[in-house]
N, C-alpha and C. Protein backbone atom coordinates (compact mmCIF):
# COMPACT_ATOMS: atom_id res chain seq x y z
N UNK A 1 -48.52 94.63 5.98
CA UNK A 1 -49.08 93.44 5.38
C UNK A 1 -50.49 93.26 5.94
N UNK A 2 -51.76 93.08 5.09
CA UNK A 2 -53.11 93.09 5.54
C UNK A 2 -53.06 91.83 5.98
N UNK A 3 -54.06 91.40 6.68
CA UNK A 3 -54.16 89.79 7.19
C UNK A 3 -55.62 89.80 6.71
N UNK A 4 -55.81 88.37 6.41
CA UNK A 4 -57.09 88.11 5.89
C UNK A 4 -57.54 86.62 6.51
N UNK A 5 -58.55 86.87 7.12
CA UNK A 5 -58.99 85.25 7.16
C UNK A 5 -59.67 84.33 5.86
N UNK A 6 -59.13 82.66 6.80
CA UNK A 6 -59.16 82.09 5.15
C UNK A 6 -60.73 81.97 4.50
N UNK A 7 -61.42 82.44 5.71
CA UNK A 7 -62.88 82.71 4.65
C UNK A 7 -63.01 83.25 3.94
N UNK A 8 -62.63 85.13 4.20
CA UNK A 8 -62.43 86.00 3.43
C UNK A 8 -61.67 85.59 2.57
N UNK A 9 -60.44 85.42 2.54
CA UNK A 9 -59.61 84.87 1.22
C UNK A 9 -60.05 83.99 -0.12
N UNK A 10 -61.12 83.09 0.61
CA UNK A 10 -61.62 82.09 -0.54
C UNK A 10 -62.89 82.53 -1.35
N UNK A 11 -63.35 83.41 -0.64
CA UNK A 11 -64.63 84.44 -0.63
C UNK A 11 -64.26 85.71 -1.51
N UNK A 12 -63.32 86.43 -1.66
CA UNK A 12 -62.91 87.42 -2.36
C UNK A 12 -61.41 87.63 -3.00
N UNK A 13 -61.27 86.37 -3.19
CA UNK A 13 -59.64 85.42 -3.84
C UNK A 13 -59.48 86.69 -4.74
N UNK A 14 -60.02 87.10 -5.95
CA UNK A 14 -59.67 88.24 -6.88
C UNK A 14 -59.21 89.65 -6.32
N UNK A 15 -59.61 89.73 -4.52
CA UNK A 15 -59.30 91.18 -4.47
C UNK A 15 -57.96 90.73 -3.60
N UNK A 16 -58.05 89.52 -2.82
CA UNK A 16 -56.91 89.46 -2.45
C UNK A 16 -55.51 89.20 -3.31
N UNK A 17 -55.50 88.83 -4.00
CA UNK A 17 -54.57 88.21 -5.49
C UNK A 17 -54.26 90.57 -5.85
N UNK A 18 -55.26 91.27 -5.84
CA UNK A 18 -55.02 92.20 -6.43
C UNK A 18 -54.18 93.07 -5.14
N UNK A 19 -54.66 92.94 -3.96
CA UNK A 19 -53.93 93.47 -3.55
C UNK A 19 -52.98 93.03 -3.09
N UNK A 20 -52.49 91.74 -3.17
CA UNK A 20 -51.26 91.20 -3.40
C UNK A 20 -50.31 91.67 -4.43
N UNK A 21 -50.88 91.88 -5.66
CA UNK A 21 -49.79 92.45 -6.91
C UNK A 21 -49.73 93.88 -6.41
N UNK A 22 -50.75 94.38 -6.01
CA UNK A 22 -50.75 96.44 -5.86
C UNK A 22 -49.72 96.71 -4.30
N UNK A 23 -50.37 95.83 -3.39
CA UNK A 23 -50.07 96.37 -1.76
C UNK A 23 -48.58 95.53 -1.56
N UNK A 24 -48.36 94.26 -1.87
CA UNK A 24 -47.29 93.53 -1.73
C UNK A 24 -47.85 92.06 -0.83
N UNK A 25 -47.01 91.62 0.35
CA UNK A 25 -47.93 90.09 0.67
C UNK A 25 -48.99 89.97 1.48
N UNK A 26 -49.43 89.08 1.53
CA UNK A 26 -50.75 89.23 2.57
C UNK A 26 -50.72 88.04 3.19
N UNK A 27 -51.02 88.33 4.68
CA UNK A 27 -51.28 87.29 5.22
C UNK A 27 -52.40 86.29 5.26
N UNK A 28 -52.16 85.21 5.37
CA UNK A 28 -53.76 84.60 5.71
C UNK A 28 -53.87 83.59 7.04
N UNK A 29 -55.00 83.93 7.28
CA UNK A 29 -55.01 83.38 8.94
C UNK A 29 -55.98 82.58 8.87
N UNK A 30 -55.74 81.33 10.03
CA UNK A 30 -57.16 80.17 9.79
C UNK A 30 -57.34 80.19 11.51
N UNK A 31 -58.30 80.42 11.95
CA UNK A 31 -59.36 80.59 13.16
C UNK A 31 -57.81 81.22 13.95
N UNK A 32 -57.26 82.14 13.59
CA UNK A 32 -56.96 84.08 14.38
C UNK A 32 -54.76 83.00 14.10
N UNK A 33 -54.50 81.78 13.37
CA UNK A 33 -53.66 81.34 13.43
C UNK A 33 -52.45 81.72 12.10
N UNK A 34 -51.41 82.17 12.07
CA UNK A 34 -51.14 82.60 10.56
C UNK A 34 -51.21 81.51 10.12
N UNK A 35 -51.38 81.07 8.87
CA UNK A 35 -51.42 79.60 8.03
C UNK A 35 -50.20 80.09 6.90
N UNK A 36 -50.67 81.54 5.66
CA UNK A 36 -49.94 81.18 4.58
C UNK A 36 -49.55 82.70 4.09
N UNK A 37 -48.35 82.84 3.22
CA UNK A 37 -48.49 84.08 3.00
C UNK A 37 -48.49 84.21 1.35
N UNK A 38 -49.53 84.90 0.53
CA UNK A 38 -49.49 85.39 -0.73
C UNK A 38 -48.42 86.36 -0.81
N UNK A 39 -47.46 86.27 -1.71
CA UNK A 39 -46.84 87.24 -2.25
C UNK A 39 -46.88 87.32 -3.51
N UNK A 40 -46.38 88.22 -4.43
CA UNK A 40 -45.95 88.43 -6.10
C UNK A 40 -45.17 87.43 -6.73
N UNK A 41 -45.37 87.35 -7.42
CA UNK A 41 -44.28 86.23 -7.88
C UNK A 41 -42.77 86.47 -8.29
N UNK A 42 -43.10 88.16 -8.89
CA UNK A 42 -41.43 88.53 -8.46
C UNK A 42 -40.58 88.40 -7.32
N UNK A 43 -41.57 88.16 -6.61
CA UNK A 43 -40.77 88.12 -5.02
C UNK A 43 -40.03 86.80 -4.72
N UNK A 44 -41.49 86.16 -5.54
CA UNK A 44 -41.34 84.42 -4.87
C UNK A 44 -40.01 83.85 -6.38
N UNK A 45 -39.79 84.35 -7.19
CA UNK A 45 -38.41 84.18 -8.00
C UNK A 45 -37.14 84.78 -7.12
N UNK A 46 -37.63 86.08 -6.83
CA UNK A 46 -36.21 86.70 -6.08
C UNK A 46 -35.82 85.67 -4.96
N UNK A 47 -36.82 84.87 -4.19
CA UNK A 47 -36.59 84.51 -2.66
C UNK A 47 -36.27 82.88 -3.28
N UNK A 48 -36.51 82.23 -4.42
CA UNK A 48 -35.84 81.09 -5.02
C UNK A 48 -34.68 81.11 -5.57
N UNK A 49 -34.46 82.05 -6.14
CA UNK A 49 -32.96 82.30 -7.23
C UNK A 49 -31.89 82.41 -6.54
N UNK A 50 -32.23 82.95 -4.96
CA UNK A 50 -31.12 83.34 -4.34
C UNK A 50 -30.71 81.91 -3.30
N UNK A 51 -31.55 81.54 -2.80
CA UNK A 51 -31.51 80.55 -2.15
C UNK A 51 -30.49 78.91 -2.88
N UNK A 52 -31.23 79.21 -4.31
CA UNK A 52 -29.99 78.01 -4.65
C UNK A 52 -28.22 78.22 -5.00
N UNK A 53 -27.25 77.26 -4.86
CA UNK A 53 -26.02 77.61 -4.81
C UNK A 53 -25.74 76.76 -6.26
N UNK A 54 -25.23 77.18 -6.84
CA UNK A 54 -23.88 76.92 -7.64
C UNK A 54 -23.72 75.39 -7.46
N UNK A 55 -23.78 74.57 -8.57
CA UNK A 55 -22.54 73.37 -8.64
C UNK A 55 -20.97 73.65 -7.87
N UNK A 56 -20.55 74.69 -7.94
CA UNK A 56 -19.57 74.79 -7.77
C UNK A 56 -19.22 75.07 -6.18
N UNK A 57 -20.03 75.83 -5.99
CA UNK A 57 -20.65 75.88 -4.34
C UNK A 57 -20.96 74.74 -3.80
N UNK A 58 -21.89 73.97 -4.04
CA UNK A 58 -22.13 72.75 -3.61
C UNK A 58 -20.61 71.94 -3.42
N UNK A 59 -19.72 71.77 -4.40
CA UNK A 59 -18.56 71.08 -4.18
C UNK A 59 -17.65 71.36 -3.20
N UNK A 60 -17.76 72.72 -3.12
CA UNK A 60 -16.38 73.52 -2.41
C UNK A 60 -17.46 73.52 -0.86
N UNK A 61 -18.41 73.13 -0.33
CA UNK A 61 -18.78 73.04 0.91
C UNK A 61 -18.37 71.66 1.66
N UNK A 62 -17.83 72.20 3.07
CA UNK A 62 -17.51 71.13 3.58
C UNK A 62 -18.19 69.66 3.58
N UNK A 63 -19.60 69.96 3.38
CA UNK A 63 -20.59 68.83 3.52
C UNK A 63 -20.26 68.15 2.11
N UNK A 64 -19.98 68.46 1.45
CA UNK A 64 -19.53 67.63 -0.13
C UNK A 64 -17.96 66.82 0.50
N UNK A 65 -17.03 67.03 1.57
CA UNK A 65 -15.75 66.40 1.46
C UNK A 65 -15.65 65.80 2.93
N UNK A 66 -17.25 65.62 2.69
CA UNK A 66 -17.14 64.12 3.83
C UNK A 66 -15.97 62.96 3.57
N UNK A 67 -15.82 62.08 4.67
CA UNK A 67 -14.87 61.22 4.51
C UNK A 67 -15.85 59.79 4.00
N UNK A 68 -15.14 59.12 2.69
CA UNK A 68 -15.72 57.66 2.52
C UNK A 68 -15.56 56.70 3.45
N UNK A 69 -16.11 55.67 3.90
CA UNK A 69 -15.75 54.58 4.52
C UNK A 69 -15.75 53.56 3.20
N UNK A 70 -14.52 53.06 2.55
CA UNK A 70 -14.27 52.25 1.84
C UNK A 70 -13.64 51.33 2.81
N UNK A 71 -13.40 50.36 2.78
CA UNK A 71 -12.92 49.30 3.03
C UNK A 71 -11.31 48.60 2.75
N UNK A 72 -10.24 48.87 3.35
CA UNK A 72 -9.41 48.09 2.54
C UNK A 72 -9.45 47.17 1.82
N UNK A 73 -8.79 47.27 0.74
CA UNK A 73 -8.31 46.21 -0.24
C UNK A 73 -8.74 44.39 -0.25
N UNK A 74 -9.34 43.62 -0.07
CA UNK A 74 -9.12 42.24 0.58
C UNK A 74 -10.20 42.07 1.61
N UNK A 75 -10.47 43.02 2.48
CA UNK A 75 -11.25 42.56 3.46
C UNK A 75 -12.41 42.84 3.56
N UNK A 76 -13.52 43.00 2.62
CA UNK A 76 -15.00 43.52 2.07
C UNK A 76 -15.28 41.90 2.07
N UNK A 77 -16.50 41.72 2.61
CA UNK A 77 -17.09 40.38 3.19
C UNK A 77 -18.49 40.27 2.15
N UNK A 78 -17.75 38.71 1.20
CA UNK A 78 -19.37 39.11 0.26
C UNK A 78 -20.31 37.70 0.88
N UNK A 79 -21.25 37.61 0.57
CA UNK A 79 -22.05 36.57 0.85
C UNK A 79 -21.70 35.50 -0.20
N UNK A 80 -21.59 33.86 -0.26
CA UNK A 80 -21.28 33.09 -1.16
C UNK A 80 -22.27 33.32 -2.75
N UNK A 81 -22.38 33.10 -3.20
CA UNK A 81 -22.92 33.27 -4.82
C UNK A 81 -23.00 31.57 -4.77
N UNK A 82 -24.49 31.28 -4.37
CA UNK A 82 -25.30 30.04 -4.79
C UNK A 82 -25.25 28.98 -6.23
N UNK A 83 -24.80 30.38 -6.97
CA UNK A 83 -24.73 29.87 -8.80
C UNK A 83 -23.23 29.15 -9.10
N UNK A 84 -22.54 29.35 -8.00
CA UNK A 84 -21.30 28.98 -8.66
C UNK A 84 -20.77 28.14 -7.76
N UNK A 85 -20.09 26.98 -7.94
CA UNK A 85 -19.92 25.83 -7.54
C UNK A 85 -17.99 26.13 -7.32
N UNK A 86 -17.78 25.59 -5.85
CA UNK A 86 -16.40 25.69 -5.23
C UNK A 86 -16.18 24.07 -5.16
């Protein structure tokens, strides 16, 4: 992976973009720090598509069959309702 500083990068954006599609990703560095990485966009679909799960996945994970805190029946505490006369 070439590294490029972000001067160079903003300075010759067309060759970096090209050798991004030809060479694969490139790094970019801001004063010697990595900041960002260009890749293809086939890549950046492959590295999204996989990452999301399923509706169905989502359900069947433990984090979906947390426990509710409902309240028994009767004992949920409301504030009086001003509009209506006791």
């Amino acid at each position: 992976m070439k590294t490029w500083a972000v001067q160079d990068a903003k300075a010759r954006f067309s060759e970096l973009l090209e050798a991004c599609v030809q060479d694969g990703p490139q790094m970019v560095t801001k004063r010697g720090e990595e900041r960002a990485v260009l890749i293809p966009v086939a890549e950046w679909r492959r590295l999204t598509e996989s990452k999301r799960p399923s509706l169905k996945e989502l359900l069947l994970t433990d984090f979906a069959r947390g426990e509710l805190n409902i309240p028994p029946r009767g004992t949920a505490h409301r504030r009086p309702n001003p509009f209506i006369e006791r």
